[in-house]
Protein backbone atom coordinates (compact mmCIF):
# COMPACT_ATOMS: atom_id res chain seq x y z
CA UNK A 1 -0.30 29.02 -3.29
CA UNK A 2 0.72 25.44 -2.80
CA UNK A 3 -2.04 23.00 -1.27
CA UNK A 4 -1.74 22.01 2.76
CA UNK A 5 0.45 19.23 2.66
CA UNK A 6 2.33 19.08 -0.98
CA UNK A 7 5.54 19.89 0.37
CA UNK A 8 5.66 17.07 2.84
CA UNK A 9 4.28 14.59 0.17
CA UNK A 10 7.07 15.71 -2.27
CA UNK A 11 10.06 15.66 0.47
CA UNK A 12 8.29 13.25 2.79
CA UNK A 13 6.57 10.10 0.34
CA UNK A 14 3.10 10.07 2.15
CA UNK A 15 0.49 12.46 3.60
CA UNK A 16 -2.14 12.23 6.04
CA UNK A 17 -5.65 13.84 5.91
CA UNK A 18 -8.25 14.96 8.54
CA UNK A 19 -10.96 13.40 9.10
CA UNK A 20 -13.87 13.63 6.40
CA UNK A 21 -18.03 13.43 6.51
CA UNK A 22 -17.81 11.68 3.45
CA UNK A 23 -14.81 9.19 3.59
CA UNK A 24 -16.15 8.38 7.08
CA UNK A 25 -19.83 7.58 4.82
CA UNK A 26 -17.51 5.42 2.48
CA UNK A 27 -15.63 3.80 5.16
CA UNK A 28 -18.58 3.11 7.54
CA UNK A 29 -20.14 1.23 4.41
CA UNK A 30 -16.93 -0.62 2.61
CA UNK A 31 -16.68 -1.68 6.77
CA UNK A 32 -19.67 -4.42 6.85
CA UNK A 33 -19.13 -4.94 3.27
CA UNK A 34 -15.25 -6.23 4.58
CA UNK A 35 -16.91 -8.38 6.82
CA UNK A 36 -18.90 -10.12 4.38
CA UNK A 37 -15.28 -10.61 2.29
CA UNK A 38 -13.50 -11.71 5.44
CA UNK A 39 -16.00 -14.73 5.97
CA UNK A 40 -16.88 -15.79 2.43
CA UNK A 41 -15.29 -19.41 1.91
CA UNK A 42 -15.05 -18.33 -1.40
CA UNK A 43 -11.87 -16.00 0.08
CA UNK A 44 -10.36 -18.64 2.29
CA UNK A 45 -7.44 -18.87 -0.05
CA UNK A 46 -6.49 -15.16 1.47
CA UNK A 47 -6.00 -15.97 4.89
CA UNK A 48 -2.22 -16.39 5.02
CA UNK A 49 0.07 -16.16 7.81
CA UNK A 50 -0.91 -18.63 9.69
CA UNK A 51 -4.94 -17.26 10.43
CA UNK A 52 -2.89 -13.64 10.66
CA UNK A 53 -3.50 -11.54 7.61
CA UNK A 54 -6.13 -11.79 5.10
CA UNK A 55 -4.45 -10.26 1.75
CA UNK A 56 -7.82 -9.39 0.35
CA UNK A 57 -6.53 -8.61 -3.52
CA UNK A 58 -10.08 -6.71 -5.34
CA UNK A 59 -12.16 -8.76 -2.46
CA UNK A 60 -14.14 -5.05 -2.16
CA UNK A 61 -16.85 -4.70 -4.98
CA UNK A 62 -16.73 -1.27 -5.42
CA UNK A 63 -17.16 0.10 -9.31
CA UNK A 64 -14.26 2.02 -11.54
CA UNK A 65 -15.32 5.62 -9.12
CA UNK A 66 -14.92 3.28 -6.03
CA UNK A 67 -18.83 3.59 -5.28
CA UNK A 68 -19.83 0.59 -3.42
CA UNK A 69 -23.39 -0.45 -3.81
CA UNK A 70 -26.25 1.44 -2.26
CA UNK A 71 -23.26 3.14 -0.71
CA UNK A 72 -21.91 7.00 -0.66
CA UNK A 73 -19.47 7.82 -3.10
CA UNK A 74 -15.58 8.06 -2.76
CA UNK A 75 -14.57 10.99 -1.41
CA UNK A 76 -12.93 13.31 0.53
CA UNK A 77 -10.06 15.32 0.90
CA UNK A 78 -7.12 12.57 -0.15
CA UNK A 79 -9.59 12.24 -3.38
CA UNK A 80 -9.41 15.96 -3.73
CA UNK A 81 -5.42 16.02 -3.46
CA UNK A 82 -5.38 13.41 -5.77
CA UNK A 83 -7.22 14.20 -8.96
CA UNK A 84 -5.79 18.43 -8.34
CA UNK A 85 -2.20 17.49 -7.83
CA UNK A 86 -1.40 14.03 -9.57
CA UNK A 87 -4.39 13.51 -11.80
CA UNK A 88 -7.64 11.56 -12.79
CA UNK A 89 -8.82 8.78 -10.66
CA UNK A 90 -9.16 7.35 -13.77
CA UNK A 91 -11.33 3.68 -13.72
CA UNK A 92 -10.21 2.23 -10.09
CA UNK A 93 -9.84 -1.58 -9.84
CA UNK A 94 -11.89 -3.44 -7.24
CA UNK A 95 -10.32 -2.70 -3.68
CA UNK A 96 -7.73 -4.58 -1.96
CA UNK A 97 -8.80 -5.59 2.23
CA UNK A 98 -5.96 -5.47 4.22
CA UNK A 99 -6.90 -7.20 7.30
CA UNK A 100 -4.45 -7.97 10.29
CA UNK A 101 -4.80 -10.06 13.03
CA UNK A 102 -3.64 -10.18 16.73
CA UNK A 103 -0.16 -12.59 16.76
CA UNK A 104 1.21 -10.85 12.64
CA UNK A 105 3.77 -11.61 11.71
CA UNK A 106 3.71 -15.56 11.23
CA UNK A 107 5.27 -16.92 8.19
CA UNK A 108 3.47 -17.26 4.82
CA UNK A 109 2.36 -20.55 3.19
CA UNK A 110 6.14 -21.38 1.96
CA UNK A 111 8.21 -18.46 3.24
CA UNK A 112 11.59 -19.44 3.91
CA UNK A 113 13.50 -18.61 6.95
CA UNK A 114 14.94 -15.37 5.83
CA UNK A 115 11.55 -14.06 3.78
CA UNK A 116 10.29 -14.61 7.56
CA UNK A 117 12.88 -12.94 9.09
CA UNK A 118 12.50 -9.79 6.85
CA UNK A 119 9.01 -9.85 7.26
CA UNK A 120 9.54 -9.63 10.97
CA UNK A 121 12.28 -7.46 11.06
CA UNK A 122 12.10 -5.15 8.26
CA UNK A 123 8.36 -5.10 8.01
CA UNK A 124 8.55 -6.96 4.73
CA UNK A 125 9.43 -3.97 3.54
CA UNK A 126 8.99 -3.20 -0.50
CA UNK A 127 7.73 -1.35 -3.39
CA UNK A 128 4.49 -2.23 -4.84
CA UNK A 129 4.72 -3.29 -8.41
CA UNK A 130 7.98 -4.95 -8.01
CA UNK A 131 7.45 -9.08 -8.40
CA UNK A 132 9.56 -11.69 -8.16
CA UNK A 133 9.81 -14.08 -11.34
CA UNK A 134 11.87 -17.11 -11.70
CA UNK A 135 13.21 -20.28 -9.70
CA UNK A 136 15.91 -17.76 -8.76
CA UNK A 137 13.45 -15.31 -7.14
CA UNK A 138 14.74 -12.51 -9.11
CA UNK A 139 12.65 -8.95 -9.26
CA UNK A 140 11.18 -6.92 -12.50
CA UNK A 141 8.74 -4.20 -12.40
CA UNK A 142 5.79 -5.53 -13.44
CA UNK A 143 2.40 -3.75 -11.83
CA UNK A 144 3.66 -0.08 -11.44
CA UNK A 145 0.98 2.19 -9.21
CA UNK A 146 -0.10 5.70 -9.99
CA UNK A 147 -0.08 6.04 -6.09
CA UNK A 148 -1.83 4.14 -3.03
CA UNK A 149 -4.63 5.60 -1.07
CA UNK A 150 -5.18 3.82 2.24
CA UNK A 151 -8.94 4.03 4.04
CA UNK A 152 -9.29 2.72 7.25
CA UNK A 153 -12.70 0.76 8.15
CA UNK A 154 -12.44 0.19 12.01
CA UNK A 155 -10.77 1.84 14.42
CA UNK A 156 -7.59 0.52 16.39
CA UNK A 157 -4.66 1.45 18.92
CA UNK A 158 -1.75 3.22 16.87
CA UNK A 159 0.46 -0.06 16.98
CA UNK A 160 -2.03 -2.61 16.00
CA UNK A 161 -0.02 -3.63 12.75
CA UNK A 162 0.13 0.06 11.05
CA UNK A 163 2.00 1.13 8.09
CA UNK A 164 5.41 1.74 8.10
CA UNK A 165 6.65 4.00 5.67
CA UNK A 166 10.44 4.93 4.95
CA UNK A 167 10.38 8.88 4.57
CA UNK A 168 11.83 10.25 1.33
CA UNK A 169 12.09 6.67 0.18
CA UNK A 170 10.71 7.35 -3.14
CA UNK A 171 14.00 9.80 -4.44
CA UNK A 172 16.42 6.81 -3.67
CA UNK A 173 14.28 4.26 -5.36
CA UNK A 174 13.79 6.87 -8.53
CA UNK A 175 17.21 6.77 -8.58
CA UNK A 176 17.87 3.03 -8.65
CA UNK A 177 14.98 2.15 -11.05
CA UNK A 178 16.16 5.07 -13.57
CA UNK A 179 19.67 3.29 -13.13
CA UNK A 180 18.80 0.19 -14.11
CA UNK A 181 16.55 1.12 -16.86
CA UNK A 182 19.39 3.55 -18.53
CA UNK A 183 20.09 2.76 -21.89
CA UNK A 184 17.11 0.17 -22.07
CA UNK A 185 14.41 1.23 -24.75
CA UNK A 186 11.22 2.16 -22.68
CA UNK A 187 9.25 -0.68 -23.82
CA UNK A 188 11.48 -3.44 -22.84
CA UNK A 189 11.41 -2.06 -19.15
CA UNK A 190 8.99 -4.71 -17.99
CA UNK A 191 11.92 -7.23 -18.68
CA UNK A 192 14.73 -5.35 -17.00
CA UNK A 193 15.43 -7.55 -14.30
CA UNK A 194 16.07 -4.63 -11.45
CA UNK A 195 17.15 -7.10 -8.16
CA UNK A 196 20.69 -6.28 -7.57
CA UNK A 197 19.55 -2.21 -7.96
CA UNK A 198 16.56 -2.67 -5.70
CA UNK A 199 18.01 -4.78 -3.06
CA UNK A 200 20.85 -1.99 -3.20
CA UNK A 201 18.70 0.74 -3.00
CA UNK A 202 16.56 -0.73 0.20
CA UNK A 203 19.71 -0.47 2.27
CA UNK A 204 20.31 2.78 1.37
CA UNK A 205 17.07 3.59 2.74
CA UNK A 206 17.51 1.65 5.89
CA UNK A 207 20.72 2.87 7.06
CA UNK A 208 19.72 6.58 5.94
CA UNK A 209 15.59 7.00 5.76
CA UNK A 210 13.72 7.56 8.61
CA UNK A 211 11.15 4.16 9.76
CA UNK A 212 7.84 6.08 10.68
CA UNK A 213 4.51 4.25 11.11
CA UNK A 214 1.22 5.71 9.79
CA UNK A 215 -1.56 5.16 11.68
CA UNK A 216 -5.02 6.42 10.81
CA UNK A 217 -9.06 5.92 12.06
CA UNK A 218 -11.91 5.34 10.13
CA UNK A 219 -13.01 9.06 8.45
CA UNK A 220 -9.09 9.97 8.23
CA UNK A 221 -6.81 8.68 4.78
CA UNK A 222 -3.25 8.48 3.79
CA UNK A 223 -1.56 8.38 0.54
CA UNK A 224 1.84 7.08 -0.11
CA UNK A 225 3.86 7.87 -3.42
CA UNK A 226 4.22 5.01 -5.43
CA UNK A 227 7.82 4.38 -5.12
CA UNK A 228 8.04 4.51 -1.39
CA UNK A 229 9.83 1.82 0.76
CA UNK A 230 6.75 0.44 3.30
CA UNK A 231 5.95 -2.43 4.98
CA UNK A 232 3.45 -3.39 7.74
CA UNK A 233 4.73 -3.41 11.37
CA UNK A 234 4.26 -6.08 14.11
CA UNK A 235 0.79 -6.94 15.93
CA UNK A 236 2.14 -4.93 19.10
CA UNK A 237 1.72 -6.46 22.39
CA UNK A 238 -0.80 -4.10 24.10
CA UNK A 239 -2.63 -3.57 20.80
CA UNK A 240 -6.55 -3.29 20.22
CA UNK A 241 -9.19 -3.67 17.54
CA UNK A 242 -12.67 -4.50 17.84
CA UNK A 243 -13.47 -8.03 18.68
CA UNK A 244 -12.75 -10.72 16.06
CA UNK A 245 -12.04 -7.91 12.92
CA UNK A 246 -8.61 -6.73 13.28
CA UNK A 247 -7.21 -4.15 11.94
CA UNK A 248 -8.77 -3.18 8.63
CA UNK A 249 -7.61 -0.85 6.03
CA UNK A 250 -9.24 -0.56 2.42
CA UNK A 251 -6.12 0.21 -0.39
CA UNK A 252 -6.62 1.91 -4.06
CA UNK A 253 -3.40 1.50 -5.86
CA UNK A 254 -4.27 1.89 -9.88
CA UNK A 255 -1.68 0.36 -12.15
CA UNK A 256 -0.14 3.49 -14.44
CA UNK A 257 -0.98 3.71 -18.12
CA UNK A 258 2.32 4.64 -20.18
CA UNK A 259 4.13 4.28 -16.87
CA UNK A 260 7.47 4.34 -18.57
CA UNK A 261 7.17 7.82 -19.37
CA UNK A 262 5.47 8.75 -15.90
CA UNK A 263 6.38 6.51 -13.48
CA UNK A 264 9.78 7.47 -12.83
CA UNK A 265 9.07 11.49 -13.12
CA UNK A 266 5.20 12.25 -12.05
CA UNK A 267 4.26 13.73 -8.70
């Protein structure tokens, strides 16, 4: 028999799961230690947008299981689904804070008009691992993800900045990244440049994929498959968080080892 919610992470890209005892214990804990992050000067440098999100790259010091100190362990169900269905957790890297502020989207330090435009009205969306490189801003795969695991600290209203996810995203990108890398040896991948495929293959997802929003409280988890279309959705007008945090989500997304022979065909 096939796990409670496999099917819809295979067709749908993403998967949301109940609240939790223990990732509640985890989230209650990485919450104060996000705090902490948010107002060291030492992060400053994070706070983009003009004052509206705080990036937050590996500004969590939890270890390689995700422990933070003197706190509960990582776990739960989404950790469960994980390591039974995709595989080891492996040695996790520090985790990113994703914190968003009333007033997102403004434009980043440097956007130009159009980055700011798709930020605002495609959710910036993207797939993670995908950088650009170059004066010409062009795209290669360069950090590819095993998957990403969202936690969320604090609790908000459903449209204060959520996740947007493009369902069954992840079969059209497959598609364009195993296009562009046909007939390229496996370990010259990383140099493929893949723009004119991925910019392609985003359309296709617009015009055809559904735009959902994933919204989750502290306790509850998500996971998104690695080659999904997502972005992050406007501060909306009525929204709430608690006072002076934002919204505040905790990510996990491991880079792959040997992703050329997994990252285009595992779960």
């Amino acid at each position: 028999m096939k796990p409670m919610g496999l099917d819809h992470y295979r067709a749908k890209g993403w998967l949301r799961f109940p609240a939790d005892a223990g990732t509640m214990a985890w989230s209650e804990h990485a919450r104060v230690l996000a705090q902490d992050a948010v107002a060291d000067p030492a992060h400053a440098a994070w706070l983009d947008c003009e004052g509206t999100w705080f990036i937050g790259v590996d500004a969590l010091p939890n270890d390689p299981a995700g422990q933070l100190a003197d706190g509960p362990p990582l776990q739960g169900p989404a950790i469960d689904f994980i390591t039974r269905q995709i595989g080891p957790l492996g040695a996790l890297h520090r985790a990113q804070l994703s914190v968003i502020y009333p007033g997102y989207p403004r434009p980043r330090q440097g956007e130009s008009t159009a980055a700011f435009g798709y930020r605002r009205n495609r959710d910036a969306a993207h797939v993670d691992g995908v950088k650009m490189f170059g004066e010409a801003r062009r795209r290669r795969v360069e950090e590819p993800h095993a998957w990403v695991l969202g936690l969320p600290l604090n609790a908000t209203s459903p449209d204060a900045a959520p996740l947007v996810v493009w369902e069954g995203s992840h079969e059209i990108m497959r598609a364009a990244f195993a296009a562009a890398f046909a007939g390229v040896a496996p370990e010259d991948w990383h140099a493929v440049d893949v723009t004119d495929s991925y910019s392609a293959a985003r359309r296709e997802v617009f015009e055809t994929c559904p735009r959902v929003t994933v919204h989750a409280q502290p306790g509850e988890a998500y996971l998104m498959h690695r080659l999904c279309l997502h972005g992050v959705a406007p501060w909306g007008d009525d929204a709430t968080a608690p006072a002076g945090e934002g919204r505040m989500i905790a990510y996990f997304r491991p880079e792959l080892a040997d992703w050329q022979t997994r990252w285009l065909t595992d779960p």
